[in-house]
C-alpha atoms as a PDB file:
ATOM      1  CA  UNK A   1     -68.897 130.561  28.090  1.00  0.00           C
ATOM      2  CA  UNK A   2     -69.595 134.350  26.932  1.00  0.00           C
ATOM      3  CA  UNK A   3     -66.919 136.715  26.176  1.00  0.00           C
ATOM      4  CA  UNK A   4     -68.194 139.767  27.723  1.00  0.00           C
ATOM      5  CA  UNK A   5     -66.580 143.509  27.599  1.00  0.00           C
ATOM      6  CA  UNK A   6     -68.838 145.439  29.280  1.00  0.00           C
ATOM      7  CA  UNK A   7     -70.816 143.480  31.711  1.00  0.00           C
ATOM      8  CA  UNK A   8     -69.472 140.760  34.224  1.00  0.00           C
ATOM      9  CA  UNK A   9     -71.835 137.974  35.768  1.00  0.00           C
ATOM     10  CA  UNK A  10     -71.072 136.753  39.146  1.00  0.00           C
ATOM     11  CA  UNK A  11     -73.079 133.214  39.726  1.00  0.00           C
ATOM     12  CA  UNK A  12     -74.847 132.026  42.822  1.00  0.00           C
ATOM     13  CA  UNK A  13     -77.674 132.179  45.234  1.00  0.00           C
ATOM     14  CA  UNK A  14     -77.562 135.568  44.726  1.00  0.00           C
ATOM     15  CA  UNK A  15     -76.587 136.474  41.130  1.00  0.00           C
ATOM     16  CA  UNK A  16     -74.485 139.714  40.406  1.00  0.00           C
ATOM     17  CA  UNK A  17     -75.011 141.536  37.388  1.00  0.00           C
ATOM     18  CA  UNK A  18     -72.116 144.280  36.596  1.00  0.00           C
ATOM     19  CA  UNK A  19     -71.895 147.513  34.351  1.00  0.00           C
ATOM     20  CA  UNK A  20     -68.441 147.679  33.709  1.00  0.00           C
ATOM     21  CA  UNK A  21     -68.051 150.421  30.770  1.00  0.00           C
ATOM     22  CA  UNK A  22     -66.395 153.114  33.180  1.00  0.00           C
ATOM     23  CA  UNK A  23     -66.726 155.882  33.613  1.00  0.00           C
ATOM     24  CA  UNK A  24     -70.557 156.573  33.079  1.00  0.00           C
ATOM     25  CA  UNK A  25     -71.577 153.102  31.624  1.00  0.00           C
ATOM     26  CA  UNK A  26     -73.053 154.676  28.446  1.00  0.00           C
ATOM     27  CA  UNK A  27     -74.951 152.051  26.789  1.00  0.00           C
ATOM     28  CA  UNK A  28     -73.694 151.129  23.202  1.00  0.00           C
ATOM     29  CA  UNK A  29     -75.248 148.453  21.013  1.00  0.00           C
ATOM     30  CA  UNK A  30     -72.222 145.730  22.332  1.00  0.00           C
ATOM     31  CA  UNK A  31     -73.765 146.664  25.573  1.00  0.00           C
ATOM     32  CA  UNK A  32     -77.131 146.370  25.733  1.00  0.00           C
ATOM     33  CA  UNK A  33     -76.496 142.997  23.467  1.00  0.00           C
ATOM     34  CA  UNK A  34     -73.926 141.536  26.298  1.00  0.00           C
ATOM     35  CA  UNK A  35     -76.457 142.888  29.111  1.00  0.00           C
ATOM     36  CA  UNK A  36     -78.967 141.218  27.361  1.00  0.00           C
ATOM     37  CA  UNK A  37     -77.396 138.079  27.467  1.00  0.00           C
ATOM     38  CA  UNK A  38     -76.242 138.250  31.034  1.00  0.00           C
ATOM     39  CA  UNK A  39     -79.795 138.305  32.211  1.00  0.00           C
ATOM     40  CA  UNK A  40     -80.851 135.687  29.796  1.00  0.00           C
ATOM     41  CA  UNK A  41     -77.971 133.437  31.189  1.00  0.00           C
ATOM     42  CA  UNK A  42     -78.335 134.586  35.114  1.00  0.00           C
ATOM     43  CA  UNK A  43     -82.359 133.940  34.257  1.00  0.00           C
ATOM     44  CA  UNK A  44     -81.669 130.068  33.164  1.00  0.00           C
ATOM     45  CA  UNK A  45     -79.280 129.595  36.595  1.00  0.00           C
ATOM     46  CA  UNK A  46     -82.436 130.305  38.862  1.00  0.00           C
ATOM     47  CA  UNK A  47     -80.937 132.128  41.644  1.00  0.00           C
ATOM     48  CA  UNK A  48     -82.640 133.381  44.880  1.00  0.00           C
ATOM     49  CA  UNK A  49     -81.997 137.385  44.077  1.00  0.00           C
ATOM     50  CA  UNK A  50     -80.356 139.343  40.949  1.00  0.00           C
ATOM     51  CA  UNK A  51     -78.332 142.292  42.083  1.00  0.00           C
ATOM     52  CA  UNK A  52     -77.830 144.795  39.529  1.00  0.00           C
ATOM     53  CA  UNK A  53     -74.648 147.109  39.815  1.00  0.00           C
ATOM     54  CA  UNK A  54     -72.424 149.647  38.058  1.00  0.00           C
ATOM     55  CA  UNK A  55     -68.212 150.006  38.544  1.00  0.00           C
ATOM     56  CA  UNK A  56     -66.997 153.625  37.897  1.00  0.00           C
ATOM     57  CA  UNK A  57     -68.510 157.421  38.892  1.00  0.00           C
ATOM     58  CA  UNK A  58     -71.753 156.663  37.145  1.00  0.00           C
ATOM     59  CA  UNK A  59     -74.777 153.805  37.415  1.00  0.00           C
ATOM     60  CA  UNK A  60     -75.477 154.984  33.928  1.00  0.00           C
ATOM     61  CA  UNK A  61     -75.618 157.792  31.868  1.00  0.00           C
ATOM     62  CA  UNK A  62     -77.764 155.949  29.459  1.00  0.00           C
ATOM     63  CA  UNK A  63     -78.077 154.846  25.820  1.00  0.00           C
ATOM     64  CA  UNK A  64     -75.611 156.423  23.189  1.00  0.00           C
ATOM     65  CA  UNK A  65     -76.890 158.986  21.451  1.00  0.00           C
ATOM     66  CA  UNK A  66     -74.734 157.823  18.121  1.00  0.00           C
ATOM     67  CA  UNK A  67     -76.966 154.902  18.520  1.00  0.00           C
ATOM     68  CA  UNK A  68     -80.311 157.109  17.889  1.00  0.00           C
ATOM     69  CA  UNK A  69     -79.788 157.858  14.280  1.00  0.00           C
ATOM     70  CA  UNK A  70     -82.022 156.830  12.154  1.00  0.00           C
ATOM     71  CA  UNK A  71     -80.130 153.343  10.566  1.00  0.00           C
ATOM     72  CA  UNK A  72     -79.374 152.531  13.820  1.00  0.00           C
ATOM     73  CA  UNK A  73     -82.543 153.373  16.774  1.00  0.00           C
ATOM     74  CA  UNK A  74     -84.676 150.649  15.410  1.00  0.00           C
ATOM     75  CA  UNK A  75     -82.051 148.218  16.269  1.00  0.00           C
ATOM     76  CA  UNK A  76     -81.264 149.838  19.555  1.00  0.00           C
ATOM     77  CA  UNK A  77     -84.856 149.426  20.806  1.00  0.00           C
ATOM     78  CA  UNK A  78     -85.222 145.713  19.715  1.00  0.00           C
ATOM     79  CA  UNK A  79     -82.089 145.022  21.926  1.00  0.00           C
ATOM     80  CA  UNK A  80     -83.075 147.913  24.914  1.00  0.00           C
ATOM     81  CA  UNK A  81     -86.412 146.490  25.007  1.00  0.00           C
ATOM     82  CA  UNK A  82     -85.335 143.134  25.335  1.00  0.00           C
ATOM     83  CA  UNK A  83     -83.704 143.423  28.458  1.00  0.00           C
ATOM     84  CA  UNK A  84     -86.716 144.564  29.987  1.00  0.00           C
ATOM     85  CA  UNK A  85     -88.865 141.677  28.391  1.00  0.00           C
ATOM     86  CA  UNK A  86     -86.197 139.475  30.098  1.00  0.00           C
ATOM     87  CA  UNK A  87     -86.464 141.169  33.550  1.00  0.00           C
ATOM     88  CA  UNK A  88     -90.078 141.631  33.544  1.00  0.00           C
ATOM     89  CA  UNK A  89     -90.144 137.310  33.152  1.00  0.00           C
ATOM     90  CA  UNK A  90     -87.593 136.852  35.684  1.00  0.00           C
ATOM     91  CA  UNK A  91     -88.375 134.637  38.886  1.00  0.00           C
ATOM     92  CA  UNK A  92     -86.112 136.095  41.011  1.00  0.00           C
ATOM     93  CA  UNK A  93     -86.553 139.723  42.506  1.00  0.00           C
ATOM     94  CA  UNK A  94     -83.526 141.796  40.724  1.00  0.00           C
ATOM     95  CA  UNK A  95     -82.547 144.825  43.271  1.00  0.00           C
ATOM     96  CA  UNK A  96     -80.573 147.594  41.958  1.00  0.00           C
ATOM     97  CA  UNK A  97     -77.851 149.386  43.764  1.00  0.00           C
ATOM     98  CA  UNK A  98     -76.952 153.158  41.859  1.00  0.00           C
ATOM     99  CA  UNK A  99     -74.220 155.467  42.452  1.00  0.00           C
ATOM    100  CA  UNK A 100     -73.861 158.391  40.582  1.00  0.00           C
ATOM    101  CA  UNK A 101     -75.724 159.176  37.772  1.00  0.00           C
ATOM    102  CA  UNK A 102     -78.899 157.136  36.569  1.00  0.00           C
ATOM    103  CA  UNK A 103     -80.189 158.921  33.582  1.00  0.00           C
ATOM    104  CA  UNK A 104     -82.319 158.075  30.305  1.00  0.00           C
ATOM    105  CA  UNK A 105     -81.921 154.506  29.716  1.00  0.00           C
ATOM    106  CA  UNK A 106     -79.963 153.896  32.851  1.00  0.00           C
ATOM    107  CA  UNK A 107     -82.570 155.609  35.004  1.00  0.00           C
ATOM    108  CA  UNK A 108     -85.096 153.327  32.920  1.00  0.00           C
ATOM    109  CA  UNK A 109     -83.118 150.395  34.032  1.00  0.00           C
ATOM    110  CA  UNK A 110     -83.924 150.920  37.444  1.00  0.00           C
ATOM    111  CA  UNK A 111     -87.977 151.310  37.058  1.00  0.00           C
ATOM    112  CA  UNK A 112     -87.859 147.590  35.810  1.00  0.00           C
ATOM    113  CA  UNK A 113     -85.948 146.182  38.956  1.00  0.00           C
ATOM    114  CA  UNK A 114     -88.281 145.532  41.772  1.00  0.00           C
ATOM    115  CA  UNK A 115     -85.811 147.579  44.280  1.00  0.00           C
ATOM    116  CA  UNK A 116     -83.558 149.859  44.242  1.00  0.00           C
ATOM    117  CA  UNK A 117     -81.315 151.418  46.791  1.00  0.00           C
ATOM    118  CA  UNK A 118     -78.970 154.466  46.045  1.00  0.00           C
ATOM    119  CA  UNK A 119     -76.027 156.619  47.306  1.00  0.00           C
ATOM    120  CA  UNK A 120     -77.082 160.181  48.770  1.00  0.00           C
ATOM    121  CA  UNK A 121     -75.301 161.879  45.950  1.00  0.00           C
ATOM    122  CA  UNK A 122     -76.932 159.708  43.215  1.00  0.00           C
ATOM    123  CA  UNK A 123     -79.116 161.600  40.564  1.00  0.00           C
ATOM    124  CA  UNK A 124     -82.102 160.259  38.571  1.00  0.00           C
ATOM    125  CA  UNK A 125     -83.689 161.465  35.192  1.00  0.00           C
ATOM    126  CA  UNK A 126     -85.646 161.263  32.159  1.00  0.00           C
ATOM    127  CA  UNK A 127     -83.485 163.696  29.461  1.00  0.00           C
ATOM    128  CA  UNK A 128     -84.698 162.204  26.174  1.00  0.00           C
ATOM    129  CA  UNK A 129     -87.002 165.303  26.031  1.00  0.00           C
ATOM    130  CA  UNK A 130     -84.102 167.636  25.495  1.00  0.00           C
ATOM    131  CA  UNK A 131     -82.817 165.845  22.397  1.00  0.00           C
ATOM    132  CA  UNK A 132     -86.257 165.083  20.424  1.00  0.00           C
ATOM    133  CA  UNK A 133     -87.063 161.823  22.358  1.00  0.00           C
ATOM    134  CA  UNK A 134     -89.335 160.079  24.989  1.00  0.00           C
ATOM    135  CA  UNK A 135     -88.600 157.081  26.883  1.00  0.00           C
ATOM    136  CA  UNK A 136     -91.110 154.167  26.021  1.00  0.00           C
ATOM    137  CA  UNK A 137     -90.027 152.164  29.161  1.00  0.00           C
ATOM    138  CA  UNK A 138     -90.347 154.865  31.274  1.00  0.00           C
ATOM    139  CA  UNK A 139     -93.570 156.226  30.085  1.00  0.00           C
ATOM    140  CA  UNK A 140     -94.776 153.058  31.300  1.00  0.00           C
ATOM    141  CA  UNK A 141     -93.016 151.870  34.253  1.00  0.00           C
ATOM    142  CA  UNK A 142     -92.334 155.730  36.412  1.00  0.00           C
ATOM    143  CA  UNK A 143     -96.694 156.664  36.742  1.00  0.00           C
ATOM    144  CA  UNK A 144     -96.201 153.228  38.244  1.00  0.00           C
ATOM    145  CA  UNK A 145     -93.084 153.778  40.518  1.00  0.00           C
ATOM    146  CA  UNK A 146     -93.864 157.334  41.230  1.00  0.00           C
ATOM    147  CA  UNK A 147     -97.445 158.200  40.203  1.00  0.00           C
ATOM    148  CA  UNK A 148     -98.952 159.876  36.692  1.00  0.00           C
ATOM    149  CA  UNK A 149     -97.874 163.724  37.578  1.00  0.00           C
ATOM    150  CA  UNK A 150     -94.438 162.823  38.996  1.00  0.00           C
ATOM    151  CA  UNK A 151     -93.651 160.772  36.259  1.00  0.00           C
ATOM    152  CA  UNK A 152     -95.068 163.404  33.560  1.00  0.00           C
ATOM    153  CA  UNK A 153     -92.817 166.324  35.470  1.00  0.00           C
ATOM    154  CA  UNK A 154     -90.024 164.030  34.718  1.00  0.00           C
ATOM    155  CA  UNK A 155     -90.408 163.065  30.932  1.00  0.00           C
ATOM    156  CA  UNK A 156     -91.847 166.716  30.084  1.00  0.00           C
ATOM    157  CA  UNK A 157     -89.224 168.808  31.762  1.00  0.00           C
ATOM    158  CA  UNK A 158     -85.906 166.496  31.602  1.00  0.00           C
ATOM    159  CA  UNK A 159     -84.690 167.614  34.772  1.00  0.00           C
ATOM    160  CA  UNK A 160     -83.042 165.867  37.116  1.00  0.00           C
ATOM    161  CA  UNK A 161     -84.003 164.452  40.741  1.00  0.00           C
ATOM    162  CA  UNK A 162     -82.211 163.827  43.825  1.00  0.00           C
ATOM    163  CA  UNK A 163     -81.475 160.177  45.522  1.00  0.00           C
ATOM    164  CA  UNK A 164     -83.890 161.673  48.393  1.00  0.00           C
ATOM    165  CA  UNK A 165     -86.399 162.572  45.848  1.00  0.00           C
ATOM    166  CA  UNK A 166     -86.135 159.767  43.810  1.00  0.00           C
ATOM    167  CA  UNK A 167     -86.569 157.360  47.556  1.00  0.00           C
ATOM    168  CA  UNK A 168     -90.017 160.035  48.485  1.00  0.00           C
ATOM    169  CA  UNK A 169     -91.451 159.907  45.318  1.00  0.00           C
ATOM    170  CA  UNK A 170     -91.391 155.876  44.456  1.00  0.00           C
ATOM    171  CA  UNK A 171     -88.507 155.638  42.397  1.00  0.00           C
ATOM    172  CA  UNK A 172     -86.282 153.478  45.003  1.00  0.00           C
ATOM    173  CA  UNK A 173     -86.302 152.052  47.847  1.00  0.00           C
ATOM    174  CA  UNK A 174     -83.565 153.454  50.461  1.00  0.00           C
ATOM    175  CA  UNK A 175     -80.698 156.250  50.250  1.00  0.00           C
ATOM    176  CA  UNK A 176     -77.550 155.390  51.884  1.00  0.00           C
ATOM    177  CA  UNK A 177     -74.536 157.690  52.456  1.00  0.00           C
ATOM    178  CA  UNK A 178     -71.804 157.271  50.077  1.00  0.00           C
ATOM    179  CA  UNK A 179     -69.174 156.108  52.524  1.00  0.00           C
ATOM    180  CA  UNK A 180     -71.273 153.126  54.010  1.00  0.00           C
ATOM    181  CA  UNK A 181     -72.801 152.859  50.358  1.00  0.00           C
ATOM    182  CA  UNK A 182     -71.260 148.672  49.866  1.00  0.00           C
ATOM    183  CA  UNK A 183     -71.784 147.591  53.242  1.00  0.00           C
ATOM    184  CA  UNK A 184     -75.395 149.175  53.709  1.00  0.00           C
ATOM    185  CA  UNK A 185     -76.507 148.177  50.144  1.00  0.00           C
ATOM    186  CA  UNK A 186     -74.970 144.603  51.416  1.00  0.00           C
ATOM    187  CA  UNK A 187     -76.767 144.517  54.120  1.00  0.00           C
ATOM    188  CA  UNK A 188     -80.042 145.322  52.240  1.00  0.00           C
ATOM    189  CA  UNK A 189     -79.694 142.877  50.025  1.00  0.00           C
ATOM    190  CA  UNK A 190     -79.442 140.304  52.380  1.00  0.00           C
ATOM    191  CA  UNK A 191     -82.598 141.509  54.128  1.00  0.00           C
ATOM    192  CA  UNK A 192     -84.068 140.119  50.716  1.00  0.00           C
ATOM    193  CA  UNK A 193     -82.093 137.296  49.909  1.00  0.00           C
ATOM    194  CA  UNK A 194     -82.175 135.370  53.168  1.00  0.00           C
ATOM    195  CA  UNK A 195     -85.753 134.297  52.557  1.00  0.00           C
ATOM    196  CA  UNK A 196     -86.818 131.065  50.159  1.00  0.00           C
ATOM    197  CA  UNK A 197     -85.732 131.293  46.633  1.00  0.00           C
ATOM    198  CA  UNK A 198     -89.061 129.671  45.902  1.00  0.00           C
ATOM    199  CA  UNK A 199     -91.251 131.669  48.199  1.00  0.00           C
ATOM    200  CA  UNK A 200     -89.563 135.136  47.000  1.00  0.00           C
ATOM    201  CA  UNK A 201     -90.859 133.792  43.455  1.00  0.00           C
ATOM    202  CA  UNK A 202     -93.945 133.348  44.284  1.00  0.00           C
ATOM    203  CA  UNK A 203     -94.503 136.749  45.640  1.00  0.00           C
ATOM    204  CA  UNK A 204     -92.580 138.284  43.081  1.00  0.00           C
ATOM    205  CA  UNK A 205     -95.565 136.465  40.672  1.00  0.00           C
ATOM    206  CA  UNK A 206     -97.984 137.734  42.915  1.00  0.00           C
ATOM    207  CA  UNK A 207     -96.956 141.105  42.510  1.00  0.00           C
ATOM    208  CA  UNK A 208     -97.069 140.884  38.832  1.00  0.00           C
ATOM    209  CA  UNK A 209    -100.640 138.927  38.803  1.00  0.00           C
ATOM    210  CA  UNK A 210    -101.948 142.119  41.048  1.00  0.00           C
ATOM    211  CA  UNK A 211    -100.746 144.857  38.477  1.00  0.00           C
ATOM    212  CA  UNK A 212    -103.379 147.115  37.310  1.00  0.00           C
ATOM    213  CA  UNK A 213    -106.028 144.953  38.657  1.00  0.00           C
ATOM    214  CA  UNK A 214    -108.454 145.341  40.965  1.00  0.00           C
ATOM    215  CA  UNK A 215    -108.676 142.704  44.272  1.00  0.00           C
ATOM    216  CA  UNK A 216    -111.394 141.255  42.872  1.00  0.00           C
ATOM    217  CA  UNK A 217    -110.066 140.844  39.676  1.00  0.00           C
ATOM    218  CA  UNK A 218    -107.186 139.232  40.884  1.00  0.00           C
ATOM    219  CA  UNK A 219    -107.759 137.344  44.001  1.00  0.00           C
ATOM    220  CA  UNK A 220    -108.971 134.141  42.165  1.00  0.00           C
ATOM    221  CA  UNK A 221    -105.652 134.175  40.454  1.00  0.00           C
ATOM    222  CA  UNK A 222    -103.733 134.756  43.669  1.00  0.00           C
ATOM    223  CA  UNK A 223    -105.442 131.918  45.616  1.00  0.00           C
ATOM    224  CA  UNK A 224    -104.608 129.301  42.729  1.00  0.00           C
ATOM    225  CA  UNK A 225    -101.162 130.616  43.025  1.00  0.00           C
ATOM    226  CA  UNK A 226    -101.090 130.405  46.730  1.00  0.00           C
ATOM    227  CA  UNK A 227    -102.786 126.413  46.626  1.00  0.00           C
ATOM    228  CA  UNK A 228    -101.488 125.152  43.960  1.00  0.00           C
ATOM    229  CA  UNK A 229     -97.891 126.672  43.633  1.00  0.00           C
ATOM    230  CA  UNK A 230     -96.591 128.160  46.943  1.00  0.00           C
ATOM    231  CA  UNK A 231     -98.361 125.479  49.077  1.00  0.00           C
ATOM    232  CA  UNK A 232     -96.904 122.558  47.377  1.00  0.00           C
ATOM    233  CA  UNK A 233     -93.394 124.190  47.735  1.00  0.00           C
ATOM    234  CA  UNK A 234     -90.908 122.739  50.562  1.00  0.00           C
ATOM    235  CA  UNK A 235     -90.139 125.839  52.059  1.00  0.00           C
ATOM    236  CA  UNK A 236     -93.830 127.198  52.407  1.00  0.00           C
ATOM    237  CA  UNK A 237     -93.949 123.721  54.298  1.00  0.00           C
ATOM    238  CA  UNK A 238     -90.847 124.365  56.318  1.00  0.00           C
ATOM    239  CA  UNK A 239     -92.032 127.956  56.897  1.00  0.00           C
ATOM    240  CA  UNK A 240     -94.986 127.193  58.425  1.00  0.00           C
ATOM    241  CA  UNK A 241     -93.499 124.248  60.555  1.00  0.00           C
ATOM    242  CA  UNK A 242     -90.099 126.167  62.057  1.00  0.00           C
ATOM    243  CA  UNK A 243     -92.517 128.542  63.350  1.00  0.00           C
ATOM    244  CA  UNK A 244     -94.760 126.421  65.167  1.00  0.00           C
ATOM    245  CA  UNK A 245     -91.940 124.468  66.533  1.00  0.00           C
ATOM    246  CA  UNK A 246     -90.597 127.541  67.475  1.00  0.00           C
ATOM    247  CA  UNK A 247     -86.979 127.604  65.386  1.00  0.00           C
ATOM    248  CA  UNK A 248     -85.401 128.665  62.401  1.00  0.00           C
ATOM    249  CA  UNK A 249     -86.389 127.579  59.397  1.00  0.00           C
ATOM    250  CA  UNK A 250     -83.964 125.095  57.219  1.00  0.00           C
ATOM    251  CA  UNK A 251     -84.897 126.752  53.742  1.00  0.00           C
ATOM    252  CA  UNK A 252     -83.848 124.883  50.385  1.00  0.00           C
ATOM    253  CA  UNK A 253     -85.216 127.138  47.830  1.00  0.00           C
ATOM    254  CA  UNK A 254     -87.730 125.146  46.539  1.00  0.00           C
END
């Protein structure tokens, strides 16, 4: 079993993954390694959904700056980077709920999850420009979550953006208010999670066959996913037959 500090797994059907380095979650190198390992570890237990939260004010204030010096950012990035390697291989949609602050590598964390929903008071930004930096995840990941001149206004200038900017432009999905914020994100989740395991998979594949293609480029791809993979799956099977039989489907995640 792990010994983690700073980031608590809750197992299941739908897998919890918890910041717990109150107050703003700043991400040292024990961090990102125990984060690391908690998707790793919730990846192997194939749930249906990932949730990933935060405990205290902030989601994340991002990476420490003490860890950007020069012995020690090569190092950083190898573990930072792996995270995302791990999420961007993950069957399971991972949705991210944010309070607070979400800032340079915490705001970074969110562009990798394939939701997000936010308080109204939450804030959102790129400020590696102000101290001699970029962000190499989210020079990638925000033109796609937000579009190319969105995304550059946020890496060039370093300002922040509110929750109801961040939910027009791309960035996530929903804002709720902060007093409803555990039951409404809750509630969201569930939207999600009460489908197939195996079916939200699939489409979570699909997604990631269609990047940066065009239809034609990836249809063939898509329909040997959809034959050979989602068709063959119990629940596509149930799916299809609760429906004409006119009841709810018995799902079994596979």
């Amino acid at each position: 079993m792990m010994n983690l500090q700073h980031v608590a797994i809750d197992s299941g059907r739908v897998a919890r993954i918890t910041l717990r380095r109150a107050p703003l979650n700043v991400l040292n190198l024990k961090m990102l390694a125990e984060l690391g390992q908690a998707f790793t570890s919730v990846s192997r237990d194939r749930p249906a959904v990932v949730v990933l939260a935060a405990e205290g004010k902030a989601f994340s204030a991002g990476v420490d700056i003490a860890d950007h010096t020069e012995e020690k950012v090569g190092g950083m990035l190898e573990l930072f980077h792996t995270i995302f390697r791990t999420m961007a291989d993950m069957d399971a949609p991972v949705i991210a709920l944010v309070q607070g602050a979400a800032l340079g590598g915490g705001c970074e964390l969110i562009t990798a999850c394939d939701l997000a929903v936010a308080t109204a008071s939450a804030r959102f930004g790129q400020p590696e420009i102000r101290v001699g930096a970029f962000a190499p995840v989210a020079a990638v990941e925000l033109p796609v979550a937000m579009g190319p001149r969105r995304a550059a206004e946020m890496l060039f200038t370093g300002e922040t953006i509110s929750a109801e900017e961040a939910a027009t432009g791309g960035l996530i999905n929903r804002v709720f208010p902060d007093a409803t914020f555990a039951t409404d994100a809750a509630a969201y989740v569930e939207l999600v999670s009460r489908h197939s395991g195996a079916v939200l998979a699939c489409t979570k594949e699909a997604l990631r066959l269609g990047r940066g293609r065009t239809l034609q480029e990836a249809l063939p791809d898509l329909e040997t996913l959809y034959l050979d993979k989602l068709m063959k799956t119990h629940d596509a099977r149930e799916g299809l037959t609760a429906f004409m039989e006119k009841r709810r489907p018995d799902f079994k995640d596979s």
